[in-house]
N, C-alpha and C. Protein backbone atom coordinates (compact mmCIF):
# COMPACT_ATOMS: atom_id res chain seq x y z
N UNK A 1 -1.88 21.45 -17.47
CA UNK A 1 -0.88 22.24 -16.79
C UNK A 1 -0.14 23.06 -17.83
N UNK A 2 0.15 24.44 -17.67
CA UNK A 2 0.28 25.15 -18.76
C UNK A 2 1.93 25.63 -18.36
N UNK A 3 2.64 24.99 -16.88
CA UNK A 3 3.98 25.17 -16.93
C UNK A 3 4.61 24.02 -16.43
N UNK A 4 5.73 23.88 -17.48
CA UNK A 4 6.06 22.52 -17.57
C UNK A 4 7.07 22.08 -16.55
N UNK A 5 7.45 22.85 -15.79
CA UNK A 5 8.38 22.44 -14.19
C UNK A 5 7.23 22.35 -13.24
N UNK A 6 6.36 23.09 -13.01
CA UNK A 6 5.18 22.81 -11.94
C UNK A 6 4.24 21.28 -12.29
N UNK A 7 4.77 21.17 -14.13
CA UNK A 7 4.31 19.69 -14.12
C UNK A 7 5.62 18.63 -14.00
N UNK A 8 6.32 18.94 -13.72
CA UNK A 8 8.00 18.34 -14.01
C UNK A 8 7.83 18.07 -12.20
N UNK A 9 7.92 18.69 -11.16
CA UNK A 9 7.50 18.89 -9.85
C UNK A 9 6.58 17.99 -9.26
N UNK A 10 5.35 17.99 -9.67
CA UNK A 10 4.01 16.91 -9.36
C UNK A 10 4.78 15.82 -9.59
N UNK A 11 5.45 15.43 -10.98
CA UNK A 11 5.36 14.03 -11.36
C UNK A 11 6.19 13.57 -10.24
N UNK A 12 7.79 14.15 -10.10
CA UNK A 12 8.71 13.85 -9.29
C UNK A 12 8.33 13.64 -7.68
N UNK A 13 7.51 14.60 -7.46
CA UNK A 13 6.90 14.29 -5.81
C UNK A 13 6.03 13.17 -5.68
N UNK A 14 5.27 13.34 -6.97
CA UNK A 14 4.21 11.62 -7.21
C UNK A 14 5.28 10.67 -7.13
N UNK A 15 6.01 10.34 -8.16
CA UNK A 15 6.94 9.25 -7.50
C UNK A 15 7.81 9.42 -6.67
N UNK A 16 8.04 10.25 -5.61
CA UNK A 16 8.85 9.98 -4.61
C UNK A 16 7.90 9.55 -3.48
N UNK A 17 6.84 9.97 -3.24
CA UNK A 17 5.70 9.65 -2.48
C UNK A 17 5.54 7.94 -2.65
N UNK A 18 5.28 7.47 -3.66
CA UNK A 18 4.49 6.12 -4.49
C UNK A 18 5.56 5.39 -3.96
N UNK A 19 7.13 5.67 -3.93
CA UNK A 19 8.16 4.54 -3.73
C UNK A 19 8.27 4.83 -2.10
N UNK A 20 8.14 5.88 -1.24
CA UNK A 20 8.04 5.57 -0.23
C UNK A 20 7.09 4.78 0.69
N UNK A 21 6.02 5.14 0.05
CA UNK A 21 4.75 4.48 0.53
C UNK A 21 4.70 2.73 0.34
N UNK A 22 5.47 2.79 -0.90
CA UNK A 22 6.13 1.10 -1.49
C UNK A 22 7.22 0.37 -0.40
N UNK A 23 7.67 1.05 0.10
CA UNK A 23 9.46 0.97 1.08
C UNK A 23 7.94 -0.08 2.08
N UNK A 24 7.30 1.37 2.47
CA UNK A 24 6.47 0.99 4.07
C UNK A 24 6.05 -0.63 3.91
N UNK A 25 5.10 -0.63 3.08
CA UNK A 25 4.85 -1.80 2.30
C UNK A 25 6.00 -2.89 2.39
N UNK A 26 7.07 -3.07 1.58
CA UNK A 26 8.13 -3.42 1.52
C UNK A 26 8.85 -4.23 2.95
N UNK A 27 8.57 -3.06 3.57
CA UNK A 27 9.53 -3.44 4.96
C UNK A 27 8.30 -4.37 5.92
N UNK A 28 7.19 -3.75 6.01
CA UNK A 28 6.35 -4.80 6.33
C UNK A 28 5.63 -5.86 6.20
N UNK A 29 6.27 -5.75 5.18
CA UNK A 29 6.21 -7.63 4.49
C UNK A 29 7.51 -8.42 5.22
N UNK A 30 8.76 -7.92 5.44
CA UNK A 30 9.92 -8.37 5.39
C UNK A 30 9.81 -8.85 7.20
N UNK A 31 9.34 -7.81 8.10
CA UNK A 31 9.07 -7.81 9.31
C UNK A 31 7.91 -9.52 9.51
N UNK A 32 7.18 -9.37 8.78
CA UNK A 32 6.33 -10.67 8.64
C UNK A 32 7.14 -11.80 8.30
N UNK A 33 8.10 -11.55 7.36
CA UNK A 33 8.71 -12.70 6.81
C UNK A 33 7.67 -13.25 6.27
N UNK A 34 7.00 -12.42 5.31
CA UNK A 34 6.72 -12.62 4.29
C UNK A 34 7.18 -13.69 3.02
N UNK A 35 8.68 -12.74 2.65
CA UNK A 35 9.45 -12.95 2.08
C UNK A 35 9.01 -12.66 0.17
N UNK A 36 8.20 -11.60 0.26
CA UNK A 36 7.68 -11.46 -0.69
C UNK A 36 8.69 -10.20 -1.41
N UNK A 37 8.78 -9.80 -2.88
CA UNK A 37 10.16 -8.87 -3.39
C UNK A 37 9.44 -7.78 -3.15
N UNK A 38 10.55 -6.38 -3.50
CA UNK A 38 9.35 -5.12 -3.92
C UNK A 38 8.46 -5.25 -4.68
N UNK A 39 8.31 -5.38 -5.94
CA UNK A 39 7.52 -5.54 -6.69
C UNK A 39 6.09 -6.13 -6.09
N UNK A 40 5.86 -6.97 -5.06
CA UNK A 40 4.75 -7.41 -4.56
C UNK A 40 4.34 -6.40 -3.66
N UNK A 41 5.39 -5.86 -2.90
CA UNK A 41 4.69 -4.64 -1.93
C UNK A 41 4.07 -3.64 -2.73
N UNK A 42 4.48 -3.45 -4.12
CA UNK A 42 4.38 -2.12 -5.04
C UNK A 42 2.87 -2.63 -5.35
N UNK A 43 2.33 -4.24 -5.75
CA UNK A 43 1.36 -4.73 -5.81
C UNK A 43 0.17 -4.52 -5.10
N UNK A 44 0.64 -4.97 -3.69
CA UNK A 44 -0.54 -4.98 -2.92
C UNK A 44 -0.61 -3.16 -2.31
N UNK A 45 0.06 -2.26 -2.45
CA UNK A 45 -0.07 -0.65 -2.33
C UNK A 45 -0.59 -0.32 -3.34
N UNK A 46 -0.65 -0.54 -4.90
CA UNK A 46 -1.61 -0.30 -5.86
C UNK A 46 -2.77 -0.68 -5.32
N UNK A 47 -3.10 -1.93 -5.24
CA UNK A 47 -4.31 -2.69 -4.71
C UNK A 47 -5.29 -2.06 -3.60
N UNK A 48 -4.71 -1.79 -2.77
CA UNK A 48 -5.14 -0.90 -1.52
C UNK A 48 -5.67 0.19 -1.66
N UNK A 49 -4.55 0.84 -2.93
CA UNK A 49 -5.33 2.91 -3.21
C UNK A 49 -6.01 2.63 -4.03
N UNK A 50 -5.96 1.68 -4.90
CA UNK A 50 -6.87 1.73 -5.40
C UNK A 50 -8.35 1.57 -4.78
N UNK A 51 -8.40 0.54 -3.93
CA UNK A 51 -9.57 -0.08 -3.35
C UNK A 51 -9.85 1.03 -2.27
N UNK A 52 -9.13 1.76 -1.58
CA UNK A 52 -9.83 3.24 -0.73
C UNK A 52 -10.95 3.96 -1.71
N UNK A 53 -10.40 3.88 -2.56
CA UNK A 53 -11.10 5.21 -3.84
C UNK A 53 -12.45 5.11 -3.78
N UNK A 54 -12.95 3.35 -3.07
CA UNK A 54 -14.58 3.46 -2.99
C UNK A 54 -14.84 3.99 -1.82
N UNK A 55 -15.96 4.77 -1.56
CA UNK A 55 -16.25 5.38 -0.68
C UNK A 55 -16.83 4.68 0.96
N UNK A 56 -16.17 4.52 2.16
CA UNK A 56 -16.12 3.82 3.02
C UNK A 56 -16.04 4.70 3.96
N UNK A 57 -15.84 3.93 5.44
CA UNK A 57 -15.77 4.51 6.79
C UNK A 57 -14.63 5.62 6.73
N UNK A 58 -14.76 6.35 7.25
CA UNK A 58 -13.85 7.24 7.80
C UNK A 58 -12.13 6.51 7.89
N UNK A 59 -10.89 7.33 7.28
CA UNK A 59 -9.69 6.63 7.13
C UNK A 59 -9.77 5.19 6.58
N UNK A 60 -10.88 4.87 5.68
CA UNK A 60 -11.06 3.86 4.92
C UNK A 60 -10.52 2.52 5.72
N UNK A 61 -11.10 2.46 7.05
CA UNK A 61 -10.41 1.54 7.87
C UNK A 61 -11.97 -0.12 7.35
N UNK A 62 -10.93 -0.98 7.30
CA UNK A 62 -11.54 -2.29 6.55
C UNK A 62 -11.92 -2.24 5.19
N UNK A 63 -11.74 -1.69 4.71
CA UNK A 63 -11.47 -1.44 2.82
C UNK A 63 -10.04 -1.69 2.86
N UNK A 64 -9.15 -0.83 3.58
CA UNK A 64 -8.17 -1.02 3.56
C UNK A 64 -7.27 -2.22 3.70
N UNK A 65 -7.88 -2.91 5.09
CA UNK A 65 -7.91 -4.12 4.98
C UNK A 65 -8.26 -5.43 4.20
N UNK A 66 -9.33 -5.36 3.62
CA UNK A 66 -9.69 -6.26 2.53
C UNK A 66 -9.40 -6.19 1.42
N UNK A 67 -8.79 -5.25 1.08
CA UNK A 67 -7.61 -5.14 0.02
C UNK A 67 -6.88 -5.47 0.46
N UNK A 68 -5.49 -4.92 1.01
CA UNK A 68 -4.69 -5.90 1.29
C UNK A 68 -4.66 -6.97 1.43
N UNK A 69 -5.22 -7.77 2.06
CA UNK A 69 -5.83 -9.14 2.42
C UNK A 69 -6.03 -10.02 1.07
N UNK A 70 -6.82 -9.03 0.30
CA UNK A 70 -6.88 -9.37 -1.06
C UNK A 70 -6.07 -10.00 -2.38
N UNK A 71 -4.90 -8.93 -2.03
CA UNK A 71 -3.80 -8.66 -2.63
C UNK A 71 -3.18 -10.02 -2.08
N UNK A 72 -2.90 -10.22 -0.95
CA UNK A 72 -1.62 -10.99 -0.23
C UNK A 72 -2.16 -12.17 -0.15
N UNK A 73 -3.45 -12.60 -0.21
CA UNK A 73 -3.80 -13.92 -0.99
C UNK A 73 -3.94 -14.19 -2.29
N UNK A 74 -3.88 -13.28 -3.22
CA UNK A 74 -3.18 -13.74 -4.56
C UNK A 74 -1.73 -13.95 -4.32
N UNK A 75 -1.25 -13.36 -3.85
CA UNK A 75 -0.03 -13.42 -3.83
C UNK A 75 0.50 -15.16 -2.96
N UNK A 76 -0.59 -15.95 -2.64
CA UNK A 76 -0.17 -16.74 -1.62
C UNK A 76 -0.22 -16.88 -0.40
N UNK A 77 -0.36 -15.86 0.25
CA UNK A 77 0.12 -15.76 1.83
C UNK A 77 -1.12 -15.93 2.51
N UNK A 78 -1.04 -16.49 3.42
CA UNK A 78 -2.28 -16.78 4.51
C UNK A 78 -2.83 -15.73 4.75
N UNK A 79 -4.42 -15.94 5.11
CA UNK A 79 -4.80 -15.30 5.71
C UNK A 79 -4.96 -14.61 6.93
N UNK A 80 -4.45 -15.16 7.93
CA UNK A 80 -4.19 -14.72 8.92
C UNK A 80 -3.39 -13.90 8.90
N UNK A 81 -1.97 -14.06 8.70
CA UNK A 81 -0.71 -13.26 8.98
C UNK A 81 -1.38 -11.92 8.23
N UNK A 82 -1.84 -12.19 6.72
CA UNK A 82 -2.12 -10.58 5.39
C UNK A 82 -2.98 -9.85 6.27
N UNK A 83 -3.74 -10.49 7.03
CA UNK A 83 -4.73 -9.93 8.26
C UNK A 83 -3.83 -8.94 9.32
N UNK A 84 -3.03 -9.83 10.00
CA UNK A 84 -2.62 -9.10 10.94
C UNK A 84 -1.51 -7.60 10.55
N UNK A 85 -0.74 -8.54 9.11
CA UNK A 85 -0.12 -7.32 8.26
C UNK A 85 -0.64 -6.06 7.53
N UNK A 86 -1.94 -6.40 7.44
CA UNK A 86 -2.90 -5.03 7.29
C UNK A 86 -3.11 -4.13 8.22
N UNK A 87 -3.53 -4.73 9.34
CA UNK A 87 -3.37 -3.68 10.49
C UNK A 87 -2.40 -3.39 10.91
N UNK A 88 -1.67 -3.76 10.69
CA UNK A 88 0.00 -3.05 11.51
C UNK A 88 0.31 -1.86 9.94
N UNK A 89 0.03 -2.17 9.05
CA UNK A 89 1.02 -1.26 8.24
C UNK A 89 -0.47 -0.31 8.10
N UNK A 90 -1.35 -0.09 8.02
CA UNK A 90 -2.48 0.64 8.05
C UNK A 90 -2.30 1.50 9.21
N UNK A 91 -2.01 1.24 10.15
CA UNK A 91 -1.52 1.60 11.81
C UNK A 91 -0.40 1.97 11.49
N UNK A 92 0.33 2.08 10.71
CA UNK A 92 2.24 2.61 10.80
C UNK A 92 1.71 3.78 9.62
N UNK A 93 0.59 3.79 9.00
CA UNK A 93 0.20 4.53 7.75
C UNK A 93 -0.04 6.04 8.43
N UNK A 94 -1.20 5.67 9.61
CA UNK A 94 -1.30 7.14 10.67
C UNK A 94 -0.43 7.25 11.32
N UNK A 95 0.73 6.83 12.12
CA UNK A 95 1.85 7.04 13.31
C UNK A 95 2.40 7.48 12.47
């Protein structure tokens, strides 16, 4: 990038994007009663974009899921609930 506010711009919209997308995360852990901090939502939302990046179904629907899922059983949490919390915040991702 050869101007340094149009790169000053990206970075700032990259992280305002990354911490909202973290909140979504965040709050739908909390709705679960989870009870997991930010830092774990910031976890399993790394985990997730990252894991879209392989090439899958259309809206990366069940990649998406098995990451998360992924994530939220390292983290501890059952499988069931990280299950049902994948599809609801994957589903709050398009609405």
């Amino acid at each position: 990038v050869r101007d340094v506010r149009t790169l000053v711009s990206v970075l700032l919209s990259s992280i305002v994007i990354w911490l909202v997308e973290s909140c979504m995360f965040f709050y739908g852990m909390q709705a679960f009663g989870f009870g997991h901090d930010f830092s774990a939502a910031m976890f399993v939302m790394a985990i997730v974009n990252l894991g879209v990046l392989i090439p899958s179904s259309p809206g990366g629907l069940g990649v998406f899921q098995y990451f998360a899922v992924l994530a939220l059983e390292f983290l501890h949490t059952p499988h069931d609930p990280a299950t049902a919390y994948a599809i609801v915040v994957h589903l709050a991702q398009y609405l």
